[in-house]
PDB file of N, CA and C in Angstrom:
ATOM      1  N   UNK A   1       6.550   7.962   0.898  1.00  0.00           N
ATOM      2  CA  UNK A   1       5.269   7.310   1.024  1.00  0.00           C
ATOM      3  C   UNK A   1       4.456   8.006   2.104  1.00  0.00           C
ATOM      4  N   UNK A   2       2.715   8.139   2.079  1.00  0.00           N
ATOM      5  CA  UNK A   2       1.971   8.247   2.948  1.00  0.00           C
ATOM      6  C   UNK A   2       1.301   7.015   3.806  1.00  0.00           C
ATOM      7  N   UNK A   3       1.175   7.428   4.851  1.00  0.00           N
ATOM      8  CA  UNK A   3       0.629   6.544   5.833  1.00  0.00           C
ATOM      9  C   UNK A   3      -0.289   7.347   5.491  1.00  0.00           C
ATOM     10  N   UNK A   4      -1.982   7.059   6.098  1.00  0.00           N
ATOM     11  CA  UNK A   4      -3.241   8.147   6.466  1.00  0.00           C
ATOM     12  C   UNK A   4      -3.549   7.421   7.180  1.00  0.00           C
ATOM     13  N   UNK A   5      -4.498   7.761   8.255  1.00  0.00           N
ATOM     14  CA  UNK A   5      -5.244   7.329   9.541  1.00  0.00           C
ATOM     15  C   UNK A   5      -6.144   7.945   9.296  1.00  0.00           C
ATOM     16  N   UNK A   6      -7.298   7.799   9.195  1.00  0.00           N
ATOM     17  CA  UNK A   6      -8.825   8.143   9.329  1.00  0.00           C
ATOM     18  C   UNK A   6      -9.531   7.884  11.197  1.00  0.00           C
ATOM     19  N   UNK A   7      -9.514   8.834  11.737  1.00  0.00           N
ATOM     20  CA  UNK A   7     -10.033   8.448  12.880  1.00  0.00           C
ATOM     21  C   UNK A   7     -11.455   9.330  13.401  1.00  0.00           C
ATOM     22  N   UNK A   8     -11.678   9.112  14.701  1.00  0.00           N
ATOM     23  CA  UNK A   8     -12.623  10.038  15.068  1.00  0.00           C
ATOM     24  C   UNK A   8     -12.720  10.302  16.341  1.00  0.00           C
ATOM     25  N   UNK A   9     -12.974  11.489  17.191  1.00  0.00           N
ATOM     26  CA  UNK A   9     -12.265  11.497  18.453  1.00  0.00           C
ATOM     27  C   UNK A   9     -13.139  10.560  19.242  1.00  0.00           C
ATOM     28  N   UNK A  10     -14.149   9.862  18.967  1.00  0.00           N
ATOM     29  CA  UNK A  10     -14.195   9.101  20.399  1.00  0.00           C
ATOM     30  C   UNK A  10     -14.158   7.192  20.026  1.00  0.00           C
ATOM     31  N   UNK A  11     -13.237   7.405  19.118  1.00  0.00           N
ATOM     32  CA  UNK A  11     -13.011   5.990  18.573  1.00  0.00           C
ATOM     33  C   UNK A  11     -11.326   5.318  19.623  1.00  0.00           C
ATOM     34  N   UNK A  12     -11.825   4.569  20.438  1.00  0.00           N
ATOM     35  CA  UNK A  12     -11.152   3.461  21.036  1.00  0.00           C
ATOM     36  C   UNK A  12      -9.780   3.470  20.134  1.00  0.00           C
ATOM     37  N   UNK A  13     -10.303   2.068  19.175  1.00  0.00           N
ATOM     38  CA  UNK A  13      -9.522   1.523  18.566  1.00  0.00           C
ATOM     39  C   UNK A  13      -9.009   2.790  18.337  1.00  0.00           C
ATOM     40  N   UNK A  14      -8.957   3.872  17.781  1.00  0.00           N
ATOM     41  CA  UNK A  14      -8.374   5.014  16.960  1.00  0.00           C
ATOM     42  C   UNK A  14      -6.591   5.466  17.537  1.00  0.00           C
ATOM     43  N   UNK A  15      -6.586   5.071  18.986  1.00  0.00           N
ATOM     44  CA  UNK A  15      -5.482   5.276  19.603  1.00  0.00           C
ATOM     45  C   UNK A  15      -4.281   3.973  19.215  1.00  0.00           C
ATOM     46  N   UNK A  16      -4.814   3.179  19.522  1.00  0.00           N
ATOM     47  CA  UNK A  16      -4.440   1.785  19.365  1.00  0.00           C
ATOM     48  C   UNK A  16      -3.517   1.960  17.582  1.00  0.00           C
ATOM     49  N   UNK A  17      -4.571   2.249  16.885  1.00  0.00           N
ATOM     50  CA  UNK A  17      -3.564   2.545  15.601  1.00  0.00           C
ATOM     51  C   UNK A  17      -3.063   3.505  15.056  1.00  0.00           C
ATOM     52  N   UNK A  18      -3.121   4.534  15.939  1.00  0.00           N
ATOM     53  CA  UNK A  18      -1.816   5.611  16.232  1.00  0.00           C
ATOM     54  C   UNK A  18      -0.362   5.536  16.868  1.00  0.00           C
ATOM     55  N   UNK A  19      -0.786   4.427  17.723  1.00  0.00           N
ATOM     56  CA  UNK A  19       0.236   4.104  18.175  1.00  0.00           C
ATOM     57  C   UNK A  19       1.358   3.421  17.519  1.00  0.00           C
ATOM     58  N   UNK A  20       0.389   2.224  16.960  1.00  0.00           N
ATOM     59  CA  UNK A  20       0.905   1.407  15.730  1.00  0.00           C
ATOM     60  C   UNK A  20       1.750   2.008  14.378  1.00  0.00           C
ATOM     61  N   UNK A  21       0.751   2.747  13.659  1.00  0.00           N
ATOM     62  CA  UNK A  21       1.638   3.446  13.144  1.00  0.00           C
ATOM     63  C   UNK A  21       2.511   4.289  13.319  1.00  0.00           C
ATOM     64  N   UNK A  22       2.697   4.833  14.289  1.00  0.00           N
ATOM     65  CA  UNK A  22       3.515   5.779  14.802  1.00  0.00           C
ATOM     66  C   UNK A  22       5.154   5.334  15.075  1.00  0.00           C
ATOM     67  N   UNK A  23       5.057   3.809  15.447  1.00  0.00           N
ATOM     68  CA  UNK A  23       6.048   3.451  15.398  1.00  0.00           C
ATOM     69  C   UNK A  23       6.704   2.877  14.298  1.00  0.00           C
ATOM     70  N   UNK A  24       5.954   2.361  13.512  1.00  0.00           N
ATOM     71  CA  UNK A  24       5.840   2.250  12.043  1.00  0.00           C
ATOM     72  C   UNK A  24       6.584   3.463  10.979  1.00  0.00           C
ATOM     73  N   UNK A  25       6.381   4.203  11.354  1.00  0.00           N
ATOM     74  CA  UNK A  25       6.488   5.674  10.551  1.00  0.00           C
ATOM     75  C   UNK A  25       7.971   6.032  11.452  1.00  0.00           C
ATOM     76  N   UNK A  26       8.399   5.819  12.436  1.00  0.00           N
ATOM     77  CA  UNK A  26       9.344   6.156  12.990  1.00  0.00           C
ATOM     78  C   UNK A  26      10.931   5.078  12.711  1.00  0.00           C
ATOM     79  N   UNK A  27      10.118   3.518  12.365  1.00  0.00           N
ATOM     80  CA  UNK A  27      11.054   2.438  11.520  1.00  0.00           C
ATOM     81  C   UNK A  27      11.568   2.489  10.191  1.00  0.00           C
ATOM     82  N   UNK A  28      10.346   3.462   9.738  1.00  0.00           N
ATOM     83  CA  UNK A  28      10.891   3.938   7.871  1.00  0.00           C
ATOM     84  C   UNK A  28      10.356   5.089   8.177  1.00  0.00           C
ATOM     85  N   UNK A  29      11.752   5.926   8.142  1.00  0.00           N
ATOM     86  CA  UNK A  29      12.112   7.081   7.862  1.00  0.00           C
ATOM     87  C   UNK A  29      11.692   7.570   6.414  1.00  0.00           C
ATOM     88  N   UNK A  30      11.550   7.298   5.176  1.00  0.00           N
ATOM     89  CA  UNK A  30      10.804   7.271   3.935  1.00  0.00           C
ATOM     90  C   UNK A  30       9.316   7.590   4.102  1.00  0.00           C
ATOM     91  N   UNK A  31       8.292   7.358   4.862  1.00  0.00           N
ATOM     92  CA  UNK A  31       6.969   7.396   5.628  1.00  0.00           C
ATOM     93  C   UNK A  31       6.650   8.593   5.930  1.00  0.00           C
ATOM     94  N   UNK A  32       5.582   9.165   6.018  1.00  0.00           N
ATOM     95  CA  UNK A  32       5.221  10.254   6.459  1.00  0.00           C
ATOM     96  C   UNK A  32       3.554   9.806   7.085  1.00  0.00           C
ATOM     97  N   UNK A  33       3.487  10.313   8.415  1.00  0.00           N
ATOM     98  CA  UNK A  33       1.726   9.375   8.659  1.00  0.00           C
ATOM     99  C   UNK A  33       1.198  11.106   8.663  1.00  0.00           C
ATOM    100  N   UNK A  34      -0.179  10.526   8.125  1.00  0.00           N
ATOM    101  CA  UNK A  34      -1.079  12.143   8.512  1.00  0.00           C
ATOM    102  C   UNK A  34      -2.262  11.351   9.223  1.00  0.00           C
ATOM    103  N   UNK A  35      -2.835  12.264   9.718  1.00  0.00           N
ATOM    104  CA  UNK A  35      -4.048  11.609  10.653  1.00  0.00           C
ATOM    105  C   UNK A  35      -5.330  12.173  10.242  1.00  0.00           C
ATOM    106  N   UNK A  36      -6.330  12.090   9.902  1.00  0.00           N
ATOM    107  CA  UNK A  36      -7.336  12.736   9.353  1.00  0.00           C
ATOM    108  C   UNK A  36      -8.597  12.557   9.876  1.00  0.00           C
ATOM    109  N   UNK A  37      -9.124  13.531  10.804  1.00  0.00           N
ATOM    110  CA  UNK A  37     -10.309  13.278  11.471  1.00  0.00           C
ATOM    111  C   UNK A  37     -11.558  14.015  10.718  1.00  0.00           C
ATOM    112  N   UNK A  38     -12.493  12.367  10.427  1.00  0.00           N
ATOM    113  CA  UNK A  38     -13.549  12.070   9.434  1.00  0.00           C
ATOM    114  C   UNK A  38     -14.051  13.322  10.271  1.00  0.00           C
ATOM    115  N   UNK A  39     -14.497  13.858  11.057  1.00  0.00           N
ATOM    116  CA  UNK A  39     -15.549  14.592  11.460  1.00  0.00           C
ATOM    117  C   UNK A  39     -15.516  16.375  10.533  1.00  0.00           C
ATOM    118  N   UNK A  40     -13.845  16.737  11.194  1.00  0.00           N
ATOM    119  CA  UNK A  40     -13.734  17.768  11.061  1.00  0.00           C
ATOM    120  C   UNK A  40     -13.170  17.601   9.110  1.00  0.00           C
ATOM    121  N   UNK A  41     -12.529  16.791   8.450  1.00  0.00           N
ATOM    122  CA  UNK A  41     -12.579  17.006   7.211  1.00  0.00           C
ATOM    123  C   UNK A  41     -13.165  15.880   6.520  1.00  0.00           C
ATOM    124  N   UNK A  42     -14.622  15.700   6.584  1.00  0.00           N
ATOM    125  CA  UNK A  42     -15.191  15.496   5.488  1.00  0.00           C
ATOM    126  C   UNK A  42     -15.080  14.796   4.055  1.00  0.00           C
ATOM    127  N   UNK A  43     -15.037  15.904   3.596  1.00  0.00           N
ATOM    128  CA  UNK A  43     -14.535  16.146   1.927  1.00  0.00           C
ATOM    129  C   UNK A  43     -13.510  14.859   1.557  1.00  0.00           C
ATOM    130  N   UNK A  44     -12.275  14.822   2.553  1.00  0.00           N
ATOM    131  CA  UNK A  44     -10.677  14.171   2.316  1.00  0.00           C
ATOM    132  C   UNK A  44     -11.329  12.881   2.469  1.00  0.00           C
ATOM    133  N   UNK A  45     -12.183  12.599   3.701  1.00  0.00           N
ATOM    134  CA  UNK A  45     -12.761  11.362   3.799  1.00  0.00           C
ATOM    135  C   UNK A  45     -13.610  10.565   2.964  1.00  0.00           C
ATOM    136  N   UNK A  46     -14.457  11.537   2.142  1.00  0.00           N
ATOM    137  CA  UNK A  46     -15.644  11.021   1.416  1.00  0.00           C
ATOM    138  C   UNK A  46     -14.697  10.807  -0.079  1.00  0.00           C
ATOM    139  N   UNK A  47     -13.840  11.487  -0.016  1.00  0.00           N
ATOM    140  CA  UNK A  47     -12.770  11.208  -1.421  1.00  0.00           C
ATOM    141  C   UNK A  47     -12.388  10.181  -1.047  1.00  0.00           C
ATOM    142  N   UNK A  48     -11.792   9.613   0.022  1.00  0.00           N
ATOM    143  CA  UNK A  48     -10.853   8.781   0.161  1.00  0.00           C
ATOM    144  C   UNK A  48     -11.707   7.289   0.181  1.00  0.00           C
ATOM    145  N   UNK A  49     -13.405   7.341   0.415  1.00  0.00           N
ATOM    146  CA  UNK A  49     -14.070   6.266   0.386  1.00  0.00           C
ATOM    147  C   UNK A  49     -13.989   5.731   1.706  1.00  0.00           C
ATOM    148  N   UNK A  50     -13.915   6.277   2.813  1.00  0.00           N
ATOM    149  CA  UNK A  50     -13.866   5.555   4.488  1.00  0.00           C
ATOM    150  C   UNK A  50     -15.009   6.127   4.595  1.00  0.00           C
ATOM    151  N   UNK A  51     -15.318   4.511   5.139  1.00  0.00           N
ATOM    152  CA  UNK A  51     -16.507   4.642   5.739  1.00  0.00           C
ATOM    153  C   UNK A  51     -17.179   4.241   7.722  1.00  0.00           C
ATOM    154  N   UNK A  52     -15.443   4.001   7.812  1.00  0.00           N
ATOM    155  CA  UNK A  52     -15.614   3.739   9.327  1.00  0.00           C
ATOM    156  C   UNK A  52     -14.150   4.009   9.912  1.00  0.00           C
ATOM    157  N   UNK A  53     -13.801   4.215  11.497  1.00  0.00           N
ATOM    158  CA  UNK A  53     -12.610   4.524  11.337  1.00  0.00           C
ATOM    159  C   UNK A  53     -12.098   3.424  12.641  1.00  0.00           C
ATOM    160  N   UNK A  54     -11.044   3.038  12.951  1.00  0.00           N
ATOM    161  CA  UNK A  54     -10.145   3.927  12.066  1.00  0.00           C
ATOM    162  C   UNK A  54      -9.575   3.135  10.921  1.00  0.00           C
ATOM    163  N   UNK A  55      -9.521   3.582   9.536  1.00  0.00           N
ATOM    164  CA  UNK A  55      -8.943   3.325   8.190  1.00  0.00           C
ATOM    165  C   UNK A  55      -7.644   3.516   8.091  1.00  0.00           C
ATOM    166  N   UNK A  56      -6.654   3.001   7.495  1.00  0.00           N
ATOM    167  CA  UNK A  56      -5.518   2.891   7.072  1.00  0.00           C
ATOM    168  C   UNK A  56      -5.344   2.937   5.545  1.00  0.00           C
ATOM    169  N   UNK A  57      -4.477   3.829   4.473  1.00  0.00           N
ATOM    170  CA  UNK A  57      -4.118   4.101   3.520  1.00  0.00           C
ATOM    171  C   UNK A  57      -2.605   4.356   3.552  1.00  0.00           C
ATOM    172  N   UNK A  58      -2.234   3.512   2.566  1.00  0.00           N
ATOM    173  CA  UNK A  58      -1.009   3.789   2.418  1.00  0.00           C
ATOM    174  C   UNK A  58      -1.043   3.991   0.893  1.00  0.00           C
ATOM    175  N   UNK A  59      -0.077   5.392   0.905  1.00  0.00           N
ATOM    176  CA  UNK A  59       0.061   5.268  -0.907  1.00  0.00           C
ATOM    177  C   UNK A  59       1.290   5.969  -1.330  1.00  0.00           C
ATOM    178  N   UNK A  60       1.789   5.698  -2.354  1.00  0.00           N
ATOM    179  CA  UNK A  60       3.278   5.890  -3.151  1.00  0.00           C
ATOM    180  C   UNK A  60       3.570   7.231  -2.895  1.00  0.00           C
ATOM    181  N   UNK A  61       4.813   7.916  -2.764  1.00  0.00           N
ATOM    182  CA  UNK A  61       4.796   9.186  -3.013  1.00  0.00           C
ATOM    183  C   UNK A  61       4.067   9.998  -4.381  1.00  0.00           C
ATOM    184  N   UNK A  62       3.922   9.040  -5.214  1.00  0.00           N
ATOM    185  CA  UNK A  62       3.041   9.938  -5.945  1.00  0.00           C
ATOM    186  C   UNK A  62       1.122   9.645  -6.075  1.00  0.00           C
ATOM    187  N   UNK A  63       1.299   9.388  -4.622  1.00  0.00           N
ATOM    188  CA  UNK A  63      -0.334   9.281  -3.962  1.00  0.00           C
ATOM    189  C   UNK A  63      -1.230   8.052  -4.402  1.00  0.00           C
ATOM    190  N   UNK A  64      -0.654   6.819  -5.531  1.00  0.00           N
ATOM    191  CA  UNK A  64      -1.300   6.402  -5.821  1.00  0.00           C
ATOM    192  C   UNK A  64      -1.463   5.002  -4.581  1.00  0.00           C
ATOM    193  N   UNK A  65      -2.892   4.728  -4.396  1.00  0.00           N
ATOM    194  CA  UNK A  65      -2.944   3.901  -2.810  1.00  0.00           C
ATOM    195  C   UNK A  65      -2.576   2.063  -3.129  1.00  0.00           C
ATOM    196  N   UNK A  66      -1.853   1.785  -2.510  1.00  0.00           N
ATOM    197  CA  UNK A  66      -0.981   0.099  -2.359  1.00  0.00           C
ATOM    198  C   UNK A  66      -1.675  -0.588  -1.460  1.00  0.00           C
ATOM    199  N   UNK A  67      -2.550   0.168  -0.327  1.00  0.00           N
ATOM    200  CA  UNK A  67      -2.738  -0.529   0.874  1.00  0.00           C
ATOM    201  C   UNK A  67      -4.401  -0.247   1.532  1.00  0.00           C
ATOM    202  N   UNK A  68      -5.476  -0.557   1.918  1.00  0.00           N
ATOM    203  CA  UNK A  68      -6.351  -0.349   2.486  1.00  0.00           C
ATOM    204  C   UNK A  68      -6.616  -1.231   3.720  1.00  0.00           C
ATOM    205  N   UNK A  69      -7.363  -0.715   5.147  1.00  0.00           N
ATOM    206  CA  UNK A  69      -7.872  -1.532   5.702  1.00  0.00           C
ATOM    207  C   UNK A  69      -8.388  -0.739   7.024  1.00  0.00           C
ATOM    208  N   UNK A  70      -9.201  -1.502   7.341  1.00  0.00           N
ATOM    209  CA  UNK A  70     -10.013  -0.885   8.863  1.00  0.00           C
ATOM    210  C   UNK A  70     -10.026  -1.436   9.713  1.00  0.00           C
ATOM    211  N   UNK A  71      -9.733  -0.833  11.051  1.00  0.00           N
ATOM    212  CA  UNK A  71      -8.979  -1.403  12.445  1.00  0.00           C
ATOM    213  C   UNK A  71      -7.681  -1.228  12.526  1.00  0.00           C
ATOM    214  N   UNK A  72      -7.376  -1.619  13.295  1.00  0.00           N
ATOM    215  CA  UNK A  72      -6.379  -2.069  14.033  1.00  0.00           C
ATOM    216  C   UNK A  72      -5.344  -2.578  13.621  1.00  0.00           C
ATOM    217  N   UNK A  73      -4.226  -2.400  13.118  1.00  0.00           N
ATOM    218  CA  UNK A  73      -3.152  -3.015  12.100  1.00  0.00           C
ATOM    219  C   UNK A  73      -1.963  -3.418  13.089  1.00  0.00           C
ATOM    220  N   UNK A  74      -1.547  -4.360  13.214  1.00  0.00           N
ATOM    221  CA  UNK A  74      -0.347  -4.994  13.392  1.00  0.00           C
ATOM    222  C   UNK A  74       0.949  -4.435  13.143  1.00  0.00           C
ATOM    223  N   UNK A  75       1.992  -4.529  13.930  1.00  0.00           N
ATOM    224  CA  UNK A  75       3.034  -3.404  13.376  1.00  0.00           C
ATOM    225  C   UNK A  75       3.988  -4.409  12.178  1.00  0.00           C
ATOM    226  N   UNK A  76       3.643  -5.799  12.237  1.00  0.00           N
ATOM    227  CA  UNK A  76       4.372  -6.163  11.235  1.00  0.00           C
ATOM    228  C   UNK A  76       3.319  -6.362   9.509  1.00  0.00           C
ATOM    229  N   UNK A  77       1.785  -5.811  10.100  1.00  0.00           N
ATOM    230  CA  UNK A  77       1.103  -5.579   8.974  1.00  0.00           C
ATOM    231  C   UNK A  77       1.103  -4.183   8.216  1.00  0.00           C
ATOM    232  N   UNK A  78       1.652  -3.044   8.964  1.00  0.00           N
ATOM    233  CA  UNK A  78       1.769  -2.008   8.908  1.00  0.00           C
ATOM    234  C   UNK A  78       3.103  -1.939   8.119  1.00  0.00           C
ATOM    235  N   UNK A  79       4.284  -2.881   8.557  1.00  0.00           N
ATOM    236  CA  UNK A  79       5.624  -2.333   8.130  1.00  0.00           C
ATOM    237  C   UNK A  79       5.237  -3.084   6.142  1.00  0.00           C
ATOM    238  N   UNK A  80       4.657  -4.231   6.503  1.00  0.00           N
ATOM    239  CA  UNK A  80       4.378  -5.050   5.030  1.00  0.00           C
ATOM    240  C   UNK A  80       3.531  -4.476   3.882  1.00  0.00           C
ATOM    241  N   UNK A  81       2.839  -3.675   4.636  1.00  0.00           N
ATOM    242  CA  UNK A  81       2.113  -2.509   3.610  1.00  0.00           C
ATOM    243  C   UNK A  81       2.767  -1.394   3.215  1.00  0.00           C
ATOM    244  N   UNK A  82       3.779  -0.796   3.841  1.00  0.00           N
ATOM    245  CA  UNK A  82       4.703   0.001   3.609  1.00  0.00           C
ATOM    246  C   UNK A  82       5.990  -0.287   2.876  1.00  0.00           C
ATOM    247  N   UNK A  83       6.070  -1.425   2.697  1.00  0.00           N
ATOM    248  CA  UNK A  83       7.170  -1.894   1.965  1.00  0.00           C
ATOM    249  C   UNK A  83       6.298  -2.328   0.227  1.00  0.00           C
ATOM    250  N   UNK A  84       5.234  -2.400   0.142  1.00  0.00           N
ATOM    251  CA  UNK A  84       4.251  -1.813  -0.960  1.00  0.00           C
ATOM    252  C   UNK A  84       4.276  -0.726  -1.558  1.00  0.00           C
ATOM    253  N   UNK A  85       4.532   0.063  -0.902  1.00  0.00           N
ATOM    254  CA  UNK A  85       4.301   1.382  -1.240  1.00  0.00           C
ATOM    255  C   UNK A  85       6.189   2.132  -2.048  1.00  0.00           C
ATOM    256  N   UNK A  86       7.007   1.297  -1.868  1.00  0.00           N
ATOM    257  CA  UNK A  86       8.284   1.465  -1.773  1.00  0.00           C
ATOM    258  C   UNK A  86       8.858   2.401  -1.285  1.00  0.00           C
TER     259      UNK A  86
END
């Protein structure tokens, strides 16, 4: 499964749910987080439909997305979206 983080470097919150997921991604070993900063790629962002950051996507290993949301995620909202994704 993918985690994605949509962030932007002078976004607050943006740390806050790096952190979050980070530990998240480190509880399921299955997980992979990528981090994707709206500024410098664009394109990934405007595909992906974020329109503010920081965004959260989670989707199946075969990319299809289980999970959306913006802000700040909870690590037991984070682990419950990931268990979506199987």
């Amino acid at each position: 499964m993918i985690v994605e983080l949509y962030t932007s470097a002078f976004c607050g919150p943006c740390r806050a749910a790096r952190a979050v997921l980070a530990e998240a991604v480190r509880l399921v070993p299955a997980a992979r987080l990528e981090e994707v900063d709206v500024a410098a790629d664009t394109g990934r962002a405007g595909a992906a439909g974020v329109t503010s950051t920081p965004t959260v996507l989670v989707r199946t290993g075969e990319g299809a997305e289980v999970f959306r949301a913006t802000g700040v995620p909870t690590l037991p909202q984070a682990l419950a979206a990931m268990g979506r994704a199987g």
